[in-house]
C-alpha atoms as a PDB file:
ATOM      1  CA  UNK A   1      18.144   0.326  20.246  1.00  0.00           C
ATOM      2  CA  UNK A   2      16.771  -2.828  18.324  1.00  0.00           C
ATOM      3  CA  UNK A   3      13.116  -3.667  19.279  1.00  0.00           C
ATOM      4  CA  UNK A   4      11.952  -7.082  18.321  1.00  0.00           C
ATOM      5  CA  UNK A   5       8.201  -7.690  16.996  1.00  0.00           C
ATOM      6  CA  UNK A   6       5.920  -8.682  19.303  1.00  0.00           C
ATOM      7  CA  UNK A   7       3.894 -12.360  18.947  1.00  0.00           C
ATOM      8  CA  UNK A   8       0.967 -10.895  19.342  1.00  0.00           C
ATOM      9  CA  UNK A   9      -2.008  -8.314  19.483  1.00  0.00           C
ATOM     10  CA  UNK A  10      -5.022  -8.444  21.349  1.00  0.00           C
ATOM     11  CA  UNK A  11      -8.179  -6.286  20.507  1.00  0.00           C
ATOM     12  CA  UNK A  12     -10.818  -6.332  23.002  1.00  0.00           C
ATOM     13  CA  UNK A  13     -14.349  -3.807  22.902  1.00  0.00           C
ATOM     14  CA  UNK A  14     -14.634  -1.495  25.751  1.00  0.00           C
ATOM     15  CA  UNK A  15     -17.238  -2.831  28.143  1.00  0.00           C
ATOM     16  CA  UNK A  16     -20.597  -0.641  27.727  1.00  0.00           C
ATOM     17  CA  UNK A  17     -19.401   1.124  23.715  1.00  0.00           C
ATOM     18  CA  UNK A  18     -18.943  -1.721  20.867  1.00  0.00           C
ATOM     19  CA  UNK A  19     -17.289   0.806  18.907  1.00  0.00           C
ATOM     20  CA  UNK A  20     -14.347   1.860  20.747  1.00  0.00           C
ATOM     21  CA  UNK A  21     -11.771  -1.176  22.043  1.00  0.00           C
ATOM     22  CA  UNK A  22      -8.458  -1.739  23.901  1.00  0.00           C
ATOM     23  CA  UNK A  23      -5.388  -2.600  21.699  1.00  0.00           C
ATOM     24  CA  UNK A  24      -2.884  -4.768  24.313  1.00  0.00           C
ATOM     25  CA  UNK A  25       0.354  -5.139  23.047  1.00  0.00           C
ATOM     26  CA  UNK A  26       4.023  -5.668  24.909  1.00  0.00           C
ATOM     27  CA  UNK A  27       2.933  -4.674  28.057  1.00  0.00           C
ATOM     28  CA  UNK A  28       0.299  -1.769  27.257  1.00  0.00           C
ATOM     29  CA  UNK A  29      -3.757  -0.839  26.603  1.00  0.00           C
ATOM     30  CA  UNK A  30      -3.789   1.230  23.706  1.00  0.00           C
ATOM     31  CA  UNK A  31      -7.224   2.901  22.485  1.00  0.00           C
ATOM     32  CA  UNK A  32      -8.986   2.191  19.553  1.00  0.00           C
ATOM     33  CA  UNK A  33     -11.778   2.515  17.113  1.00  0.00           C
ATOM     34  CA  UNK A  34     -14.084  -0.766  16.278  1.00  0.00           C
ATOM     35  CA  UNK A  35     -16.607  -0.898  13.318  1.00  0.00           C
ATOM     36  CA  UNK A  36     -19.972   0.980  13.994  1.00  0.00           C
ATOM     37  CA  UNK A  37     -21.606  -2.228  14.701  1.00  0.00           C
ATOM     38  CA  UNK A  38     -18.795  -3.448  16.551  1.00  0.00           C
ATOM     39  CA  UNK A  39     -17.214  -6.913  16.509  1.00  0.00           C
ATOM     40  CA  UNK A  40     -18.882  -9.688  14.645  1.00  0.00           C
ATOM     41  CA  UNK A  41     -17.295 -13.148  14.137  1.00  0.00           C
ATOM     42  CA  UNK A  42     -19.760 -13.752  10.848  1.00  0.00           C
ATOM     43  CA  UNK A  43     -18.006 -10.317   9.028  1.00  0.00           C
ATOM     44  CA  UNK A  44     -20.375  -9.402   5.705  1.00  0.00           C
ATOM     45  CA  UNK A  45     -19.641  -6.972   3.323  1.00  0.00           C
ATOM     46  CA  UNK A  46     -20.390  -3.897   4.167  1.00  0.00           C
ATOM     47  CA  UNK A  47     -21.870  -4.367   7.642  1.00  0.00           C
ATOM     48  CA  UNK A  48     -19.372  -1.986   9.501  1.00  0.00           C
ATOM     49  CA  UNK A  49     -18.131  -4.931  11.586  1.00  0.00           C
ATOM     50  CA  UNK A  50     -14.738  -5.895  12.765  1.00  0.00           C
ATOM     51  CA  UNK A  51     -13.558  -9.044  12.147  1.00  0.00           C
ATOM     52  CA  UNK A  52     -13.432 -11.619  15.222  1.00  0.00           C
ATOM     53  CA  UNK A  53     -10.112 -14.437  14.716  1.00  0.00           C
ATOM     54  CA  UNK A  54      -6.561 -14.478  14.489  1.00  0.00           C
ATOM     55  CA  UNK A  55      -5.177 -13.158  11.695  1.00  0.00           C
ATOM     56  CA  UNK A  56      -1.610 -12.254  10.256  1.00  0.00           C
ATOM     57  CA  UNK A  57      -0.781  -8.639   8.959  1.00  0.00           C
ATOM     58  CA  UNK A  58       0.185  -7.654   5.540  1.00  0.00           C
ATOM     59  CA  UNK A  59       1.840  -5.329   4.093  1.00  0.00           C
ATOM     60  CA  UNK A  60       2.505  -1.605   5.551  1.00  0.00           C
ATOM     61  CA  UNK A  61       2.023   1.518   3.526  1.00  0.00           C
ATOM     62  CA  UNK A  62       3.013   5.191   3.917  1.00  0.00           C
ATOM     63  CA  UNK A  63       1.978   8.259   2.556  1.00  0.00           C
ATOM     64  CA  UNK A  64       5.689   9.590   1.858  1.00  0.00           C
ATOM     65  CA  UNK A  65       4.713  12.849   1.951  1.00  0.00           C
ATOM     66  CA  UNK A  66       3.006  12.761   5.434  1.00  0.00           C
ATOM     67  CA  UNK A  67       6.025  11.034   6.834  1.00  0.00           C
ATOM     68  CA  UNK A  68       8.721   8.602   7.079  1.00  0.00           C
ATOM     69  CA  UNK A  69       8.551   5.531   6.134  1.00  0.00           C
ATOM     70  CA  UNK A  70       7.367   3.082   9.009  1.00  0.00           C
ATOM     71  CA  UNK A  71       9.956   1.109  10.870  1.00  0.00           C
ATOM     72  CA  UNK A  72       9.098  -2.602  11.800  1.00  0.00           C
ATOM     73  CA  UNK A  73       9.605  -5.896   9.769  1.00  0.00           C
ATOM     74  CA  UNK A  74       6.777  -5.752   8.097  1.00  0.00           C
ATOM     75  CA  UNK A  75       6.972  -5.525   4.105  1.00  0.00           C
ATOM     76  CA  UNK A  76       6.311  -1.798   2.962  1.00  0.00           C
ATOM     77  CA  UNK A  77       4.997   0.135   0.007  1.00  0.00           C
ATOM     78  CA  UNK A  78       4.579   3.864  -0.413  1.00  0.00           C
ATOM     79  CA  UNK A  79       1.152   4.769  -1.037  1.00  0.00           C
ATOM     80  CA  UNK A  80       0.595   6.305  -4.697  1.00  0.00           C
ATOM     81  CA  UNK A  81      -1.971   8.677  -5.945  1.00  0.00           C
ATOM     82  CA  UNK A  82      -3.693   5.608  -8.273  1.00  0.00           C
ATOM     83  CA  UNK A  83      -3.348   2.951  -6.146  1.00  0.00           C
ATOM     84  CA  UNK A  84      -7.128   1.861  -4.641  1.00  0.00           C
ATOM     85  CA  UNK A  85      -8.236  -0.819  -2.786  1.00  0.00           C
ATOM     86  CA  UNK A  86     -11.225  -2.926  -4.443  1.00  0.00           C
ATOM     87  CA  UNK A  87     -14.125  -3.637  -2.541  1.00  0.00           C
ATOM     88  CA  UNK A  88     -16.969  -4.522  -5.210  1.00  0.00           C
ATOM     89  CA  UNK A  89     -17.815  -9.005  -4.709  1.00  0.00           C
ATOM     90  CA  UNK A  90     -17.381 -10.800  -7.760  1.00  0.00           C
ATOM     91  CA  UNK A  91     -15.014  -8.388  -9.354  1.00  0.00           C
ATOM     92  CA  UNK A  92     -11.440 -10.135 -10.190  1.00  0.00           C
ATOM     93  CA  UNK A  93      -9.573  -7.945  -7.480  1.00  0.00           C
ATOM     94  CA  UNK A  94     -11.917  -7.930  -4.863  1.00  0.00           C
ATOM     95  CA  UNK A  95     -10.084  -7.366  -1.038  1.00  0.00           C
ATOM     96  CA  UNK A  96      -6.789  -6.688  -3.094  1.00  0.00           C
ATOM     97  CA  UNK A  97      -4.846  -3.589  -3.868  1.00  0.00           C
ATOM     98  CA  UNK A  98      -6.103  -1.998  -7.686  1.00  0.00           C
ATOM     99  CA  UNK A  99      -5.120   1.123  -9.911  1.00  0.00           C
ATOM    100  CA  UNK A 100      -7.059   4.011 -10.552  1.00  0.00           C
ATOM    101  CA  UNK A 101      -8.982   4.479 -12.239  1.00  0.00           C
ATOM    102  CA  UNK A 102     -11.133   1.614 -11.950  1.00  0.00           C
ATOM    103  CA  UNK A 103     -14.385   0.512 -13.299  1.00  0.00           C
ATOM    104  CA  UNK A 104     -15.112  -1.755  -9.718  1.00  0.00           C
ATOM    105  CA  UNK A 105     -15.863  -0.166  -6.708  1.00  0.00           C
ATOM    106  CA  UNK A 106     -13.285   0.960  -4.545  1.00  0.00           C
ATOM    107  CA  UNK A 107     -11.702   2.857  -1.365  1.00  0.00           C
ATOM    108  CA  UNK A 108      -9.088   5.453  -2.670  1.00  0.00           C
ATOM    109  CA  UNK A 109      -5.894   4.801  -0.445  1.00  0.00           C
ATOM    110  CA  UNK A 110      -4.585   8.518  -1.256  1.00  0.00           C
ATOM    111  CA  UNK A 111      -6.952  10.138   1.211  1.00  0.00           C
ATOM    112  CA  UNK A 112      -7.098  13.694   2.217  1.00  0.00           C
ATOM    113  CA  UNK A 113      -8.283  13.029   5.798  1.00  0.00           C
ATOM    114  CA  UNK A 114      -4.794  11.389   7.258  1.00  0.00           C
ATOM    115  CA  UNK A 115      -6.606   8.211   7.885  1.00  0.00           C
ATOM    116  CA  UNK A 116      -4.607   6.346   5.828  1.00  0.00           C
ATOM    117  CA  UNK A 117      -1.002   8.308   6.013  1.00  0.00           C
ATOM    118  CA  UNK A 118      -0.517   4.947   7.274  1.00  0.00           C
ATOM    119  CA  UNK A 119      -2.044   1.655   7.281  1.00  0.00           C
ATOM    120  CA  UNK A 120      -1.512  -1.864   8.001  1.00  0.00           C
ATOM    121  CA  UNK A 121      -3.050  -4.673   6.159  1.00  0.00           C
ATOM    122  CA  UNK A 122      -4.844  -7.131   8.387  1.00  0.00           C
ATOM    123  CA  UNK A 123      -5.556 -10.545   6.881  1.00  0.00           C
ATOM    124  CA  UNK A 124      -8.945 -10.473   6.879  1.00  0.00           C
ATOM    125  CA  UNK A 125     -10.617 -12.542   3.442  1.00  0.00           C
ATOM    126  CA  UNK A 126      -7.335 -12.904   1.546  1.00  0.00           C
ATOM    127  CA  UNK A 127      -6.583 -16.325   0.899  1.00  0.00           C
ATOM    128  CA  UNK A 128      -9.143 -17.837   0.311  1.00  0.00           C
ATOM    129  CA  UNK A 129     -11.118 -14.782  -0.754  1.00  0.00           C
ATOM    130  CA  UNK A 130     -14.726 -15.396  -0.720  1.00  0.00           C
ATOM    131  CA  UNK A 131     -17.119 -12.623  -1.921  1.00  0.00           C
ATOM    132  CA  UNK A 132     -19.246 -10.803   0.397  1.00  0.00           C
ATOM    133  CA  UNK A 133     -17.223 -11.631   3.509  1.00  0.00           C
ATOM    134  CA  UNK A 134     -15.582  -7.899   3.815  1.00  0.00           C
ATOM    135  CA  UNK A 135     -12.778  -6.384   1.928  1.00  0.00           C
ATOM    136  CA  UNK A 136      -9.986  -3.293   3.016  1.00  0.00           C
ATOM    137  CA  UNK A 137      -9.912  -4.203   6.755  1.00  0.00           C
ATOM    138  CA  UNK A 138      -6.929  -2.187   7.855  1.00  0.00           C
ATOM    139  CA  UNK A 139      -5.012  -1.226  10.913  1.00  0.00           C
ATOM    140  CA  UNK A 140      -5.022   2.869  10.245  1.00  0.00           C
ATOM    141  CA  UNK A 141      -5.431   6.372  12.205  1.00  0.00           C
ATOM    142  CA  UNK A 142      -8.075   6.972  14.436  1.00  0.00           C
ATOM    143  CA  UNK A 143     -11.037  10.103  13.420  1.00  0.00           C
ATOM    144  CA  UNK A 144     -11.010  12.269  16.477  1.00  0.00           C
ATOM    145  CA  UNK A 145     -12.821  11.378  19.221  1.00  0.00           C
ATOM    146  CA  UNK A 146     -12.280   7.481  18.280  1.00  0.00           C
ATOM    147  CA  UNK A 147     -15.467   7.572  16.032  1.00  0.00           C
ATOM    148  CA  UNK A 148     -16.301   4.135  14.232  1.00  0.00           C
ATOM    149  CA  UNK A 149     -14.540   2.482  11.525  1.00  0.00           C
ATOM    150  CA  UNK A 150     -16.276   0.880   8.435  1.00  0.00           C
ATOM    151  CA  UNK A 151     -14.817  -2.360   9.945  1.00  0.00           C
ATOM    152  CA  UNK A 152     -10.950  -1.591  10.381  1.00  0.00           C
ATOM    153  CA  UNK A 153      -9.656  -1.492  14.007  1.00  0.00           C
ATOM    154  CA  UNK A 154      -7.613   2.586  14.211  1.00  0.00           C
ATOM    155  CA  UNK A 155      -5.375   4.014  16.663  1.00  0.00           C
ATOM    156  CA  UNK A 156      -4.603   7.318  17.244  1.00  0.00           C
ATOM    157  CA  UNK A 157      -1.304   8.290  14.666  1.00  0.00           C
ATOM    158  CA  UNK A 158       1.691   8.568  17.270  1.00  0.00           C
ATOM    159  CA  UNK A 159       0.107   5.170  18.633  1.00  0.00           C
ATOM    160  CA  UNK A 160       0.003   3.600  15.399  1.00  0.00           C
ATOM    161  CA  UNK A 161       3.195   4.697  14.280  1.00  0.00           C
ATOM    162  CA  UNK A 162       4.321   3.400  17.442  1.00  0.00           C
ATOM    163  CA  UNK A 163       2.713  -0.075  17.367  1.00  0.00           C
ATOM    164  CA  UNK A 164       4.051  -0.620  13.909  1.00  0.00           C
ATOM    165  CA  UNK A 165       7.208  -0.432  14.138  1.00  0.00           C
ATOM    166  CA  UNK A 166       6.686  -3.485  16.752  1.00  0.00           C
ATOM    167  CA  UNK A 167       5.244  -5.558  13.632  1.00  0.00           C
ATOM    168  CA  UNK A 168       6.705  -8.384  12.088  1.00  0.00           C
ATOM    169  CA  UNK A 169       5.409 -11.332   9.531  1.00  0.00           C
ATOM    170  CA  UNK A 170       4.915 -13.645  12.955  1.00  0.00           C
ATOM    171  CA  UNK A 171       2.763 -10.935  14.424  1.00  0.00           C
ATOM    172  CA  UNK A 172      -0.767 -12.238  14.719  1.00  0.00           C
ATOM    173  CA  UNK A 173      -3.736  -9.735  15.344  1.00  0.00           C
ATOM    174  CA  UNK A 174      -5.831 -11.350  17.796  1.00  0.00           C
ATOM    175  CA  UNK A 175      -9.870  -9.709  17.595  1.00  0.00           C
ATOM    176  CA  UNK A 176     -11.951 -11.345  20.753  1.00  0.00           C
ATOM    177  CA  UNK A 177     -15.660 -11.399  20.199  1.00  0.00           C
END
């Protein structure tokens, strides 16, 4: 069975908690976790927010050893035990994939916790990139009990895994104040 990518994804907060949402996409309300100070159409970095706009996704990577390799038409890269994902303003890479070590701050993508085992770029600050706006705001697993994010929207694995391989380059990521 061929499934074609959806247009597009709609993230709304759950009336009465800022930090847990509703995913819609072809048809179905998917739960998700929001940044711990919910959404925020002026995103700083830092500020736990998520992102208001429309935005395109990027790239999807995969821990290879935690699974397959995501289906979809999104482009895909397996997730090494250097790379990082640089989050320091003013630093040459900032909001763009590094290798470790590095002197600038940065989020290790090789995480022990399975949040990342797979993760979706979302095209928050990339081009232009202007410092301070936020950096490494990713579609990824969900902690249990949908805690917060530090900004990324996350979905519980079998949903993500699920919702991804509905993702194409025309998919837009719609985040509603």
């Amino acid at each position: 069975m061929i499934m074609t990518s959806l247009s597009r994804i709609r993230v709304v907060r759950r009336p009465g908690c800022g930090t847990k949402g509703l995913l819609f996409a072809g048809g179905r309300a998917i739960r998700c976790a929001l940044g711990r100070t919910g959404i925020r159409a002026l995103k700083r970095e830092g500020d736990g927010a998520t992102p208001a706009g429309r935005f395109p996704f990027g790239r999807a990577w995969w821990r290879a050893d935690r699974g397959p390799q995501p289906g979809g038409n999104l482009r895909r890269r397996r997730i090494r035990r250097d790379d990082g994902w640089c989050d320091q303003p003013g630093a040459a890479a900032y909001n763009r994939p590094v290798r470790l070590p590095c002197r600038a701050s940065h989020e290790e993508m090789w995480r022990a916790d399975g949040l990342y085992d797979l993760v979706v770029e979302i095209g928050w600050n990339m081009s232009p990139r202007r410092g301070r706006r936020g950096s490494a705001i990713f579609l990824h697993a969900a902690r249990p009990g949908f805690e917060p994010t530090a900004g990324c929207v996350a979905l519980a694995p079998a949903e993500l895994r699920r919702l991804v391989a509905r993702l194409g380059p025309r998919t837009r990521l719609v985040v509603c104040p």
